[in-house]
PDB file of N, CA and C in Angstrom:
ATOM      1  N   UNK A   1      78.678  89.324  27.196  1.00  0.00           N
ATOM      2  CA  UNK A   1      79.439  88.612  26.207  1.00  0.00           C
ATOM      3  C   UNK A   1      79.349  89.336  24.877  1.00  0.00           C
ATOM      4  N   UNK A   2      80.397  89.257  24.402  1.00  0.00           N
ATOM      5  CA  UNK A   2      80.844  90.260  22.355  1.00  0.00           C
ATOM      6  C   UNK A   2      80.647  89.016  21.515  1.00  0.00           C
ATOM      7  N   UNK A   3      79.791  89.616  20.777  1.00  0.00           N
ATOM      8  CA  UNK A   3      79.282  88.245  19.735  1.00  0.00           C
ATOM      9  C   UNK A   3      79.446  89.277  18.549  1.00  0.00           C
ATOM     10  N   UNK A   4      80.383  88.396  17.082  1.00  0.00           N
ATOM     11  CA  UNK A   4      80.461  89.463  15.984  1.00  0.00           C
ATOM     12  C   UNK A   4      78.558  88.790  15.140  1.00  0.00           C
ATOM     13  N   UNK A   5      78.364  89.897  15.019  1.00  0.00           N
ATOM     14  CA  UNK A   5      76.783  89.741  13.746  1.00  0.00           C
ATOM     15  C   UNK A   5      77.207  88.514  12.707  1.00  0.00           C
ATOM     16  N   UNK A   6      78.718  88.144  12.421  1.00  0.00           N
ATOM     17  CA  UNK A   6      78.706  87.037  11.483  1.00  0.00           C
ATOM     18  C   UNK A   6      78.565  85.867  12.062  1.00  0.00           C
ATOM     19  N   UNK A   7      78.623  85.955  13.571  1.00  0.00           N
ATOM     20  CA  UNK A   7      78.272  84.612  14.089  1.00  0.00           C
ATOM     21  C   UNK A   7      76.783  84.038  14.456  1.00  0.00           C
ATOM     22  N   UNK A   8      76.274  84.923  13.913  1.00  0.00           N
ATOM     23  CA  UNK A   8      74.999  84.826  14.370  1.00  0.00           C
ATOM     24  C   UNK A   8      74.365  84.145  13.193  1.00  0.00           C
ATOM     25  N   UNK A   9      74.671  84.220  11.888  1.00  0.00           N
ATOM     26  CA  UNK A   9      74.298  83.448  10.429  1.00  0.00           C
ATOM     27  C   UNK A   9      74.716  81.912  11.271  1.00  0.00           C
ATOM     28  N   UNK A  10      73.087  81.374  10.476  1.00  0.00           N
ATOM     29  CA  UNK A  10      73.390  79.981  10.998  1.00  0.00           C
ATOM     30  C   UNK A  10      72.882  79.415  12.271  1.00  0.00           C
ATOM     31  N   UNK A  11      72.994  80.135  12.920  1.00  0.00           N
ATOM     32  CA  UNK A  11      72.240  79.828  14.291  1.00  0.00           C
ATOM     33  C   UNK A  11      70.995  79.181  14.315  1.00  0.00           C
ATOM     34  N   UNK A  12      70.217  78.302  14.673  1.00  0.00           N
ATOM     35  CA  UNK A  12      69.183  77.827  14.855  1.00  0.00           C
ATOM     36  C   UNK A  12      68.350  78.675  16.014  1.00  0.00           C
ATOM     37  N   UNK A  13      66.928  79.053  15.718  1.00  0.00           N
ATOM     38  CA  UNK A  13      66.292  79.662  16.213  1.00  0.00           C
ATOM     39  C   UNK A  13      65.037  78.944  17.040  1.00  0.00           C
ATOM     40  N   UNK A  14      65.183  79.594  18.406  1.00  0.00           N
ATOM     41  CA  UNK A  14      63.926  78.473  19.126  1.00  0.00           C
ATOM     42  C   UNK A  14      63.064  80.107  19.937  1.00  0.00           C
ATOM     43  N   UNK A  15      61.867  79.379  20.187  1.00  0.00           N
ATOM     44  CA  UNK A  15      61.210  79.987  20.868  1.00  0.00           C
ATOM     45  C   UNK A  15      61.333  79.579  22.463  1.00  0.00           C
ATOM     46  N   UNK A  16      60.647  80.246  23.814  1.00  0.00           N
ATOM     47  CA  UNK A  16      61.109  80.310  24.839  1.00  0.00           C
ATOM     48  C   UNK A  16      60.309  78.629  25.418  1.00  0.00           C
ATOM     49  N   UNK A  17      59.373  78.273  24.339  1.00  0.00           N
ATOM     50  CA  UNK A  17      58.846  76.548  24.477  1.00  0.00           C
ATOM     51  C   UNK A  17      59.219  75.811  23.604  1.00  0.00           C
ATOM     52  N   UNK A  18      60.427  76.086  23.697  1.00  0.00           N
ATOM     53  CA  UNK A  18      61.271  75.079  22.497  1.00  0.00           C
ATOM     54  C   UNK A  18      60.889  74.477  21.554  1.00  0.00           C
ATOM     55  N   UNK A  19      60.269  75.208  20.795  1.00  0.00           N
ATOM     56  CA  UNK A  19      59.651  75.571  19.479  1.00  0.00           C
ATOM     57  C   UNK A  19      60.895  75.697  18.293  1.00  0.00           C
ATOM     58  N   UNK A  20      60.683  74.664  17.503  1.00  0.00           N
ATOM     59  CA  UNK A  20      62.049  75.623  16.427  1.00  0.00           C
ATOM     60  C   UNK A  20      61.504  76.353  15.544  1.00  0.00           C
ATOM     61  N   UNK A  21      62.265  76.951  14.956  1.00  0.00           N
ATOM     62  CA  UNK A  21      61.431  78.076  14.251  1.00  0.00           C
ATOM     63  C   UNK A  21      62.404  78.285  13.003  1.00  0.00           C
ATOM     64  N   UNK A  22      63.592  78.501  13.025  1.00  0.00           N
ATOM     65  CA  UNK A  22      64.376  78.346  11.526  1.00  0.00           C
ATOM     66  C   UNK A  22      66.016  78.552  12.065  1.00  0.00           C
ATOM     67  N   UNK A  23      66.282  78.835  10.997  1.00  0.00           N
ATOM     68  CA  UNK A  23      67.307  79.053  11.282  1.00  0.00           C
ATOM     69  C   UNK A  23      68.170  80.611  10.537  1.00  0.00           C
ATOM     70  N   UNK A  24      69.164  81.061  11.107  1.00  0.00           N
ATOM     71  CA  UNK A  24      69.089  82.512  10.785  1.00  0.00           C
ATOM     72  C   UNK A  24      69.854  82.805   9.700  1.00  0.00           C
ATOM     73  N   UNK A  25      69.192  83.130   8.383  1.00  0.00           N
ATOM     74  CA  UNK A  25      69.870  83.142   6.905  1.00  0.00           C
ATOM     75  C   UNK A  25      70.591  84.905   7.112  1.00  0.00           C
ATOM     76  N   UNK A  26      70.051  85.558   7.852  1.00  0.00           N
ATOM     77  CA  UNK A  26      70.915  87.180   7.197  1.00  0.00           C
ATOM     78  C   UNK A  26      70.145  87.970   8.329  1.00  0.00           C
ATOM     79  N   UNK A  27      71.034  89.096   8.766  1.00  0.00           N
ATOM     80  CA  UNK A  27      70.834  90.338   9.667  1.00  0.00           C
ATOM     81  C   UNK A  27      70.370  91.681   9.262  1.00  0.00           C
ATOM     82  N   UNK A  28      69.580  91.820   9.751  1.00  0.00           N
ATOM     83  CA  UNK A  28      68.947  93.648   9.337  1.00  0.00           C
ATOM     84  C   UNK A  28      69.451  94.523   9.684  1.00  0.00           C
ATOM     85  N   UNK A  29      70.421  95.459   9.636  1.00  0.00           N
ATOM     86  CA  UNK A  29      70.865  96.254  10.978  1.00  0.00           C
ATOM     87  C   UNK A  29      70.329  97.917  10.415  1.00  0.00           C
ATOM     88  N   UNK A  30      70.178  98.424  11.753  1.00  0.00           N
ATOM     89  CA  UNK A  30      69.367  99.844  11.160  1.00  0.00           C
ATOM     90  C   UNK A  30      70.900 100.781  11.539  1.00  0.00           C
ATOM     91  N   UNK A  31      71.757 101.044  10.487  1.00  0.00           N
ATOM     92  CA  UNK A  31      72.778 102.046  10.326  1.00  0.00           C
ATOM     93  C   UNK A  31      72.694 103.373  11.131  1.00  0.00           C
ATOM     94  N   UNK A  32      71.759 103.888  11.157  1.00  0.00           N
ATOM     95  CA  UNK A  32      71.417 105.175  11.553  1.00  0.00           C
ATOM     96  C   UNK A  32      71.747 104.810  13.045  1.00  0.00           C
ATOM     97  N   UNK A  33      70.980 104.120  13.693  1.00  0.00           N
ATOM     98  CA  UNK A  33      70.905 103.728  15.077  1.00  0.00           C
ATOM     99  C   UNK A  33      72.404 102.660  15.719  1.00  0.00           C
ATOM    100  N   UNK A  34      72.832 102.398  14.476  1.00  0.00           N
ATOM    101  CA  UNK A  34      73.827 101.207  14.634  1.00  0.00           C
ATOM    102  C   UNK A  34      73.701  99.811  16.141  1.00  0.00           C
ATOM    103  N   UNK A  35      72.415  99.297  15.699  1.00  0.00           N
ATOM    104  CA  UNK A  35      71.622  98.195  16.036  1.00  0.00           C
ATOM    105  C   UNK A  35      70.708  97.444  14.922  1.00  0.00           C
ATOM    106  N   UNK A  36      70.960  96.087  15.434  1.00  0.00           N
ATOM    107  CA  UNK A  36      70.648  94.931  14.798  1.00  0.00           C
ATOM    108  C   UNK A  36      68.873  95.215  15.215  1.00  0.00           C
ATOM    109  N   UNK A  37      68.067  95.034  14.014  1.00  0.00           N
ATOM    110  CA  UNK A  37      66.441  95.012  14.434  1.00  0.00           C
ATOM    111  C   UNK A  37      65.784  93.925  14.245  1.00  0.00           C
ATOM    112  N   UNK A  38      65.899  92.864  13.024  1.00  0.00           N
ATOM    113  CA  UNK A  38      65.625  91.678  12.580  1.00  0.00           C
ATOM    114  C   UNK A  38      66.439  90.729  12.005  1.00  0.00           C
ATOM    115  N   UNK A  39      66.002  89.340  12.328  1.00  0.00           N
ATOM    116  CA  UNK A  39      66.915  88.096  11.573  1.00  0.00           C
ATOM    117  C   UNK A  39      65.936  88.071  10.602  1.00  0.00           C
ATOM    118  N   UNK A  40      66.572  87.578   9.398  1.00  0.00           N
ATOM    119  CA  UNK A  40      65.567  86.948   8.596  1.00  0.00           C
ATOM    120  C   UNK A  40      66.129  85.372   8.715  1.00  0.00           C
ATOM    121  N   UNK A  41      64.873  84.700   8.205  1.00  0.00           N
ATOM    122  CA  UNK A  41      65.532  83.065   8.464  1.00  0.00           C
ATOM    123  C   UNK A  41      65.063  82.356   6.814  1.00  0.00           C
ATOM    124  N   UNK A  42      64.896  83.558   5.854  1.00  0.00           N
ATOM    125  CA  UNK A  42      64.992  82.797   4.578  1.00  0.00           C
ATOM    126  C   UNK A  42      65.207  84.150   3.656  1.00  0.00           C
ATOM    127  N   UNK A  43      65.798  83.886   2.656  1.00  0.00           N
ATOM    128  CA  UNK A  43      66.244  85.214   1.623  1.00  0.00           C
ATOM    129  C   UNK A  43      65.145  85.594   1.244  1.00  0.00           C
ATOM    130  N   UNK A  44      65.052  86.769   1.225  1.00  0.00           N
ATOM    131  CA  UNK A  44      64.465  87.268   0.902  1.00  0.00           C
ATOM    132  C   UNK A  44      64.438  87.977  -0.630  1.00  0.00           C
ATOM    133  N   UNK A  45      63.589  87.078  -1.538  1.00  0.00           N
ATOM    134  CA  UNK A  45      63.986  87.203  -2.753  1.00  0.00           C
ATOM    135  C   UNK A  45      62.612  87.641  -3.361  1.00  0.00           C
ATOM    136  N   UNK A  46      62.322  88.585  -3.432  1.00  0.00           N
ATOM    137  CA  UNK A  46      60.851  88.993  -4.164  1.00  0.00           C
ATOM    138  C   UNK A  46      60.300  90.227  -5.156  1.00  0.00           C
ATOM    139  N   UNK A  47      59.333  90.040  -6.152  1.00  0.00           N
ATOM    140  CA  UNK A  47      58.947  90.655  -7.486  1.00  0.00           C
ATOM    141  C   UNK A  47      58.381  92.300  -6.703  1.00  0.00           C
ATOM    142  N   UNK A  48      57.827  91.833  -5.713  1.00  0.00           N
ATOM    143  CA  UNK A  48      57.046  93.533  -5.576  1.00  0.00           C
ATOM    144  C   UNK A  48      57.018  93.665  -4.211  1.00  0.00           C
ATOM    145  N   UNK A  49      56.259  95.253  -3.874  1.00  0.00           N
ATOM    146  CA  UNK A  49      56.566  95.778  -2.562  1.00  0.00           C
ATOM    147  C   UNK A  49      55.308  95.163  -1.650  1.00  0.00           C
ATOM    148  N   UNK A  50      54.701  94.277  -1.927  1.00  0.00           N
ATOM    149  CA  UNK A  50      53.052  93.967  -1.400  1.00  0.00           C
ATOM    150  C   UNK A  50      54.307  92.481  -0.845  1.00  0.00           C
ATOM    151  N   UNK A  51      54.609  91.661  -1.726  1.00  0.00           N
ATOM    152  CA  UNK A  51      55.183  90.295  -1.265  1.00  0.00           C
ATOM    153  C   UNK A  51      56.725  90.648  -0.634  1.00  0.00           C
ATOM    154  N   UNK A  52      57.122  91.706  -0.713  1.00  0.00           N
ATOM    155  CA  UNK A  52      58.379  92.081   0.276  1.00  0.00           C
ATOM    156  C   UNK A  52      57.690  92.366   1.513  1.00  0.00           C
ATOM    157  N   UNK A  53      56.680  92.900   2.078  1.00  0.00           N
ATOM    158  CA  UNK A  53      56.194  93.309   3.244  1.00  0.00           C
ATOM    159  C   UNK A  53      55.582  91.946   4.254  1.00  0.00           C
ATOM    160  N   UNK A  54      54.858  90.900   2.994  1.00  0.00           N
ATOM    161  CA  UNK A  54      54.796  90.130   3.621  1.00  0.00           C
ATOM    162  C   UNK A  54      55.711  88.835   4.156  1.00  0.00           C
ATOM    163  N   UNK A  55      56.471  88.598   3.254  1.00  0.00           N
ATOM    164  CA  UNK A  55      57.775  87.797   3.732  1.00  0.00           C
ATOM    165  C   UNK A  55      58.378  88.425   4.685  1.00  0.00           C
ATOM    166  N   UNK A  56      58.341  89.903   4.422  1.00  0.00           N
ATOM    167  CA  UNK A  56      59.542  90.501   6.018  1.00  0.00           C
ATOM    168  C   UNK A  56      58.646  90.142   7.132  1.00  0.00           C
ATOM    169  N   UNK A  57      56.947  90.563   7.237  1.00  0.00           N
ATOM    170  CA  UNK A  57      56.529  90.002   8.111  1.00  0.00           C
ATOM    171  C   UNK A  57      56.582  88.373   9.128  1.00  0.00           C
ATOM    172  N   UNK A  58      56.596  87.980   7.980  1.00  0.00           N
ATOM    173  CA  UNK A  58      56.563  86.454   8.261  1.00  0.00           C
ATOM    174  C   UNK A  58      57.666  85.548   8.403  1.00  0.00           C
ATOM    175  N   UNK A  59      58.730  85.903   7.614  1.00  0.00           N
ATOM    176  CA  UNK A  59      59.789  85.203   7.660  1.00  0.00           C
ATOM    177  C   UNK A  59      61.191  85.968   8.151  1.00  0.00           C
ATOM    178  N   UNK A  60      60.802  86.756   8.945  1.00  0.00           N
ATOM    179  CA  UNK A  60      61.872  87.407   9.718  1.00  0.00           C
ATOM    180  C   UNK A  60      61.270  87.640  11.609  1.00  0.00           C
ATOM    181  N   UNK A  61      62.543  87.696  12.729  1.00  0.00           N
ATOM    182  CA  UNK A  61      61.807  87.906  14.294  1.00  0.00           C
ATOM    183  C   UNK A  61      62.338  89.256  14.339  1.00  0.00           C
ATOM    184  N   UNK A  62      62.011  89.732  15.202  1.00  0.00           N
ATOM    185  CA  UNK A  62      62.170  91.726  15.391  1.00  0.00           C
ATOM    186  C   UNK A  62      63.128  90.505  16.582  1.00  0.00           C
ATOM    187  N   UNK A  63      64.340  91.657  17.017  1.00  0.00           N
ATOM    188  CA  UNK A  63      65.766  91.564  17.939  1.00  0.00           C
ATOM    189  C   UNK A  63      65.293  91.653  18.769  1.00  0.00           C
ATOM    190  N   UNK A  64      64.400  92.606  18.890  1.00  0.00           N
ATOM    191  CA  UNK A  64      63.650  93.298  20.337  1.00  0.00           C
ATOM    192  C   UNK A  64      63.122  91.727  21.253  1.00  0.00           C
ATOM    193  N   UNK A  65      62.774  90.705  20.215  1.00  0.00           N
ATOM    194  CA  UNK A  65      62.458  89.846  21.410  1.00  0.00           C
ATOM    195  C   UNK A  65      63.357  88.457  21.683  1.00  0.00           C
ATOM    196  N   UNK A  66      64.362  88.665  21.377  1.00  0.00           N
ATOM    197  CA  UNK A  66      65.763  87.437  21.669  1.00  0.00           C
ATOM    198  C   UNK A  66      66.164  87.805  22.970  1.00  0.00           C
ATOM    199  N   UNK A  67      65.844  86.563  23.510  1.00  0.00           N
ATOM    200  CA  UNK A  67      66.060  86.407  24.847  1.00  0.00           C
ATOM    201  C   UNK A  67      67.477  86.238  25.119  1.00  0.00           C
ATOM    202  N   UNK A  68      68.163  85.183  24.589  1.00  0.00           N
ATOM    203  CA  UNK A  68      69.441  84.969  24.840  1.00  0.00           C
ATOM    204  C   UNK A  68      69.658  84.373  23.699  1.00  0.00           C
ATOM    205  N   UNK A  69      71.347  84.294  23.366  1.00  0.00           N
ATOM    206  CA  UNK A  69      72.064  84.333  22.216  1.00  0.00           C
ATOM    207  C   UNK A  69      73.559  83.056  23.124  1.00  0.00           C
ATOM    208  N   UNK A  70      73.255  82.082  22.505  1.00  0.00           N
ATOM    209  CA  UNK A  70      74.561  81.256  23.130  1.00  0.00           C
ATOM    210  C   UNK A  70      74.951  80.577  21.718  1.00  0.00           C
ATOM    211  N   UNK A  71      74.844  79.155  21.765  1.00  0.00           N
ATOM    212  CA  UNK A  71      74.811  77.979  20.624  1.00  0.00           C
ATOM    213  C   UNK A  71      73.755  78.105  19.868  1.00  0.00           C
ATOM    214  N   UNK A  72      72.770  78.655  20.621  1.00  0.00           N
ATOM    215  CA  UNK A  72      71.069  78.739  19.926  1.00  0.00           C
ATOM    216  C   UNK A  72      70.714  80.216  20.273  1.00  0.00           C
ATOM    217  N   UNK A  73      69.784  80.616  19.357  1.00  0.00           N
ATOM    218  CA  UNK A  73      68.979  81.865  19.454  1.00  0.00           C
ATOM    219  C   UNK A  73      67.462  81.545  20.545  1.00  0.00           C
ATOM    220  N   UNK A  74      67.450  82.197  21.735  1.00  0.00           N
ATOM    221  CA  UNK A  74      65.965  82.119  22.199  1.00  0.00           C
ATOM    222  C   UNK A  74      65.113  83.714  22.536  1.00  0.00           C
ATOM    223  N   UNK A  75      63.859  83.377  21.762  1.00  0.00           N
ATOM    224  CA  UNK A  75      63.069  84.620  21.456  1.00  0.00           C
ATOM    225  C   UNK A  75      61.693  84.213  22.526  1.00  0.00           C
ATOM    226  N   UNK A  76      61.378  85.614  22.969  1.00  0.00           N
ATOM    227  CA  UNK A  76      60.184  85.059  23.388  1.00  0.00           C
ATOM    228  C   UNK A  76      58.970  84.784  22.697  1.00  0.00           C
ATOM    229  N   UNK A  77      58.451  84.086  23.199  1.00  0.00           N
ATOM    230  CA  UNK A  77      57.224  83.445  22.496  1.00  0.00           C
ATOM    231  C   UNK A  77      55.823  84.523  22.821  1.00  0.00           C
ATOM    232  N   UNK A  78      56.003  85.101  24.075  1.00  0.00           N
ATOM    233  CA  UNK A  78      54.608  86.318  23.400  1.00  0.00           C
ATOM    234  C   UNK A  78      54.863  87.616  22.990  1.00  0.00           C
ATOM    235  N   UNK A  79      53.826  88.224  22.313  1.00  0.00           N
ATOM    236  CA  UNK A  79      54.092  89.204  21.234  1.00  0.00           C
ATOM    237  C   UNK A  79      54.493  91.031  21.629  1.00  0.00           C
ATOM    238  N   UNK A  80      55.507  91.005  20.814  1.00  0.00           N
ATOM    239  CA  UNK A  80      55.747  92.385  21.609  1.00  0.00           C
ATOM    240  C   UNK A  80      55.232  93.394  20.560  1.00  0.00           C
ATOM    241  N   UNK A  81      54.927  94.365  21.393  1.00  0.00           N
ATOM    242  CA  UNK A  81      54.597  95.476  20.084  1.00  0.00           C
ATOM    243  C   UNK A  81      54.991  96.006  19.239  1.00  0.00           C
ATOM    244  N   UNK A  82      54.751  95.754  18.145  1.00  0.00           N
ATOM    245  CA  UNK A  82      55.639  96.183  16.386  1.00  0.00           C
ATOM    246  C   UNK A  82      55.294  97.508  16.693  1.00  0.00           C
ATOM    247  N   UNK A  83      56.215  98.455  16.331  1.00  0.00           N
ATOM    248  CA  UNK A  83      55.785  99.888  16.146  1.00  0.00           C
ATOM    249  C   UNK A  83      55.423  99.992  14.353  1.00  0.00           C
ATOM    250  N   UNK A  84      55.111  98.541  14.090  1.00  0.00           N
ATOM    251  CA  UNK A  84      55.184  98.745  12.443  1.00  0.00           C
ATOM    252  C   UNK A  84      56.284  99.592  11.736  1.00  0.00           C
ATOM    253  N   UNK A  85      57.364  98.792  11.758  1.00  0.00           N
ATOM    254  CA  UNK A  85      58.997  99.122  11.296  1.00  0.00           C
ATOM    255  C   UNK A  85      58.179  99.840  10.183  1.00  0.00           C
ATOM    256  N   UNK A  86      58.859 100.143   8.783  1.00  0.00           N
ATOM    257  CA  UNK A  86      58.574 100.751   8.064  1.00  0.00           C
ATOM    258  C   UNK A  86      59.462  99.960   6.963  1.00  0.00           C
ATOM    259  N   UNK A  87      59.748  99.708   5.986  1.00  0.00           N
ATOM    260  CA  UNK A  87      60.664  98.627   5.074  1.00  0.00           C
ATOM    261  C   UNK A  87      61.201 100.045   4.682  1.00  0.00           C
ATOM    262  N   UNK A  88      63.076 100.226   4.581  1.00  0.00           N
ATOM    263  CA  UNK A  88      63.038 101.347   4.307  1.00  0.00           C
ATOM    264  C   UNK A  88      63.092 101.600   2.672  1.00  0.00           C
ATOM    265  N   UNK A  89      63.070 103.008   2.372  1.00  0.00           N
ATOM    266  CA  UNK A  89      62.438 102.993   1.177  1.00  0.00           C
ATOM    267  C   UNK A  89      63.841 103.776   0.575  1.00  0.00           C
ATOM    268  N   UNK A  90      64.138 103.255  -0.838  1.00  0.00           N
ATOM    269  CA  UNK A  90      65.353 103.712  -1.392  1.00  0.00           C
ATOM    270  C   UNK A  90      65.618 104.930  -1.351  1.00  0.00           C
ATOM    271  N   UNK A  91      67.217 105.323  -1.391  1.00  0.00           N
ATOM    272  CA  UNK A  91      67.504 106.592  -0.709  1.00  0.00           C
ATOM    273  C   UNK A  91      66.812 107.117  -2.000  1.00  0.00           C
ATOM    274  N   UNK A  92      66.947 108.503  -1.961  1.00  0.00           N
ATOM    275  CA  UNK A  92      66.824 109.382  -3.300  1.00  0.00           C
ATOM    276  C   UNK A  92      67.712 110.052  -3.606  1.00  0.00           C
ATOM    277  N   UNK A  93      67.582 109.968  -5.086  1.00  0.00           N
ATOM    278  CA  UNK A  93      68.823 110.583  -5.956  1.00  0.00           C
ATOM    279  C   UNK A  93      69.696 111.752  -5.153  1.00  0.00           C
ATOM    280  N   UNK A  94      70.391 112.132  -5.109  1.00  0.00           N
ATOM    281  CA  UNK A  94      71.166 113.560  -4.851  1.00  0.00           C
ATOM    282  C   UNK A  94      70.716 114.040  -5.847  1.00  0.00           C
ATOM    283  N   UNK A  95      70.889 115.489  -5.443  1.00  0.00           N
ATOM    284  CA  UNK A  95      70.347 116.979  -6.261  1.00  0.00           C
ATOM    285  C   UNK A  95      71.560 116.748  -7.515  1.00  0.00           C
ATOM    286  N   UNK A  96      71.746 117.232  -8.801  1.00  0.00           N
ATOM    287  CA  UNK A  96      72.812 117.086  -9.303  1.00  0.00           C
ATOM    288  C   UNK A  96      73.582 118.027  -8.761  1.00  0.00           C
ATOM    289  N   UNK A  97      75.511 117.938  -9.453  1.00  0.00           N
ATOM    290  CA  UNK A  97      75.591 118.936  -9.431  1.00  0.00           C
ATOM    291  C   UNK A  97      75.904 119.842 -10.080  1.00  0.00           C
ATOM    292  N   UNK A  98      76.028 121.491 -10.314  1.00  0.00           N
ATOM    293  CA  UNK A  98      75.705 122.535 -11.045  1.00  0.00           C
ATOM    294  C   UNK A  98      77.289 122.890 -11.452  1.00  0.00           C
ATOM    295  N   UNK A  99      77.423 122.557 -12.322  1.00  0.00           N
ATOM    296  CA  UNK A  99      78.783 123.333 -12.887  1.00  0.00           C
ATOM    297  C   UNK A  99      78.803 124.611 -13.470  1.00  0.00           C
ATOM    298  N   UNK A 100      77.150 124.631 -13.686  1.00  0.00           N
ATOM    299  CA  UNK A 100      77.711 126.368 -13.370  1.00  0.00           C
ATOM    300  C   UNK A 100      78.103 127.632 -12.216  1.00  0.00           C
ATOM    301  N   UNK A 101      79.155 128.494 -12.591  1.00  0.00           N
ATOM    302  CA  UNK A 101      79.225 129.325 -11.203  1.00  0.00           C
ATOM    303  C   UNK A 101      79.185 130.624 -11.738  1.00  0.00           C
ATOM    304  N   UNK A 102      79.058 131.547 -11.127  1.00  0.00           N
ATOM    305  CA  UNK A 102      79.102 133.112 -11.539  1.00  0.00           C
ATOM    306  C   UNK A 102      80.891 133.789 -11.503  1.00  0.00           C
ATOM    307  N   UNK A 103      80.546 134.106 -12.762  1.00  0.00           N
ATOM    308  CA  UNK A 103      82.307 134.915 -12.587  1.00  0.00           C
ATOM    309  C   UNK A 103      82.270 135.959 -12.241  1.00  0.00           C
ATOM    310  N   UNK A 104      82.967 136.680 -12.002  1.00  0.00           N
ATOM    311  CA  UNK A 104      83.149 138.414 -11.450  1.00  0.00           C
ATOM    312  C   UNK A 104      83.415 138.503 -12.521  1.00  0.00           C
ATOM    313  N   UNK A 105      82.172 139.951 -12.190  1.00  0.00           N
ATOM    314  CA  UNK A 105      82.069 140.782 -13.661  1.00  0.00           C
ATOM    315  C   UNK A 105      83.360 142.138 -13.461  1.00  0.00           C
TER     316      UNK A 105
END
């Protein structure tokens, strides 16, 4: 089944012992790979990189463990191995660029 990523905002989230767990405020998707990696289930709104690591911890599920995707989200309930994502870290500047060029002498 084709599910668009905007349908997935909103969804109520259960575990595989029907556990609720939240509900899904926003999608992570890793561009490079063009796959979805985490829901978060509350904004993530924070002052520094110590309380961004821990809210992503805590208030987001890795994709890797959603079982099925219908009316409801179901994840499994035991733990799969984090390869410890990495939060990614802002691109960096581009080099400038050089308006200077060499003329023929």
């Amino acid at each position: 089944m084709v599910m668009r990523i905007s349908q997935l905002m909103g969804m109520d989230v259960y575990t595989d012992n029907a556990q609720y767990i939240g509900r899904v405020y926003d999608v992570i998707i890793d561009l490079q790979k063009g796959e979805v990696t985490r829901l978060t289930l509350e904004p993530i709104k924070v002052a520094s990189k110590e309380e961004a690591r821990r809210v992503f911890k805590e208030k987001t599920v890795l994709y890797k463990s959603v079982k099925a995707v219908e009316k409801i989200i179901i994840v499994s309930n035991a733990p799969i191995p984090d390869e410890e994502e990495p939060i990614p870290a802002a691109p960096s500047k581009p080099m400038p660029y050089s308006y200077r060029y060499k003329r023929g002498v």
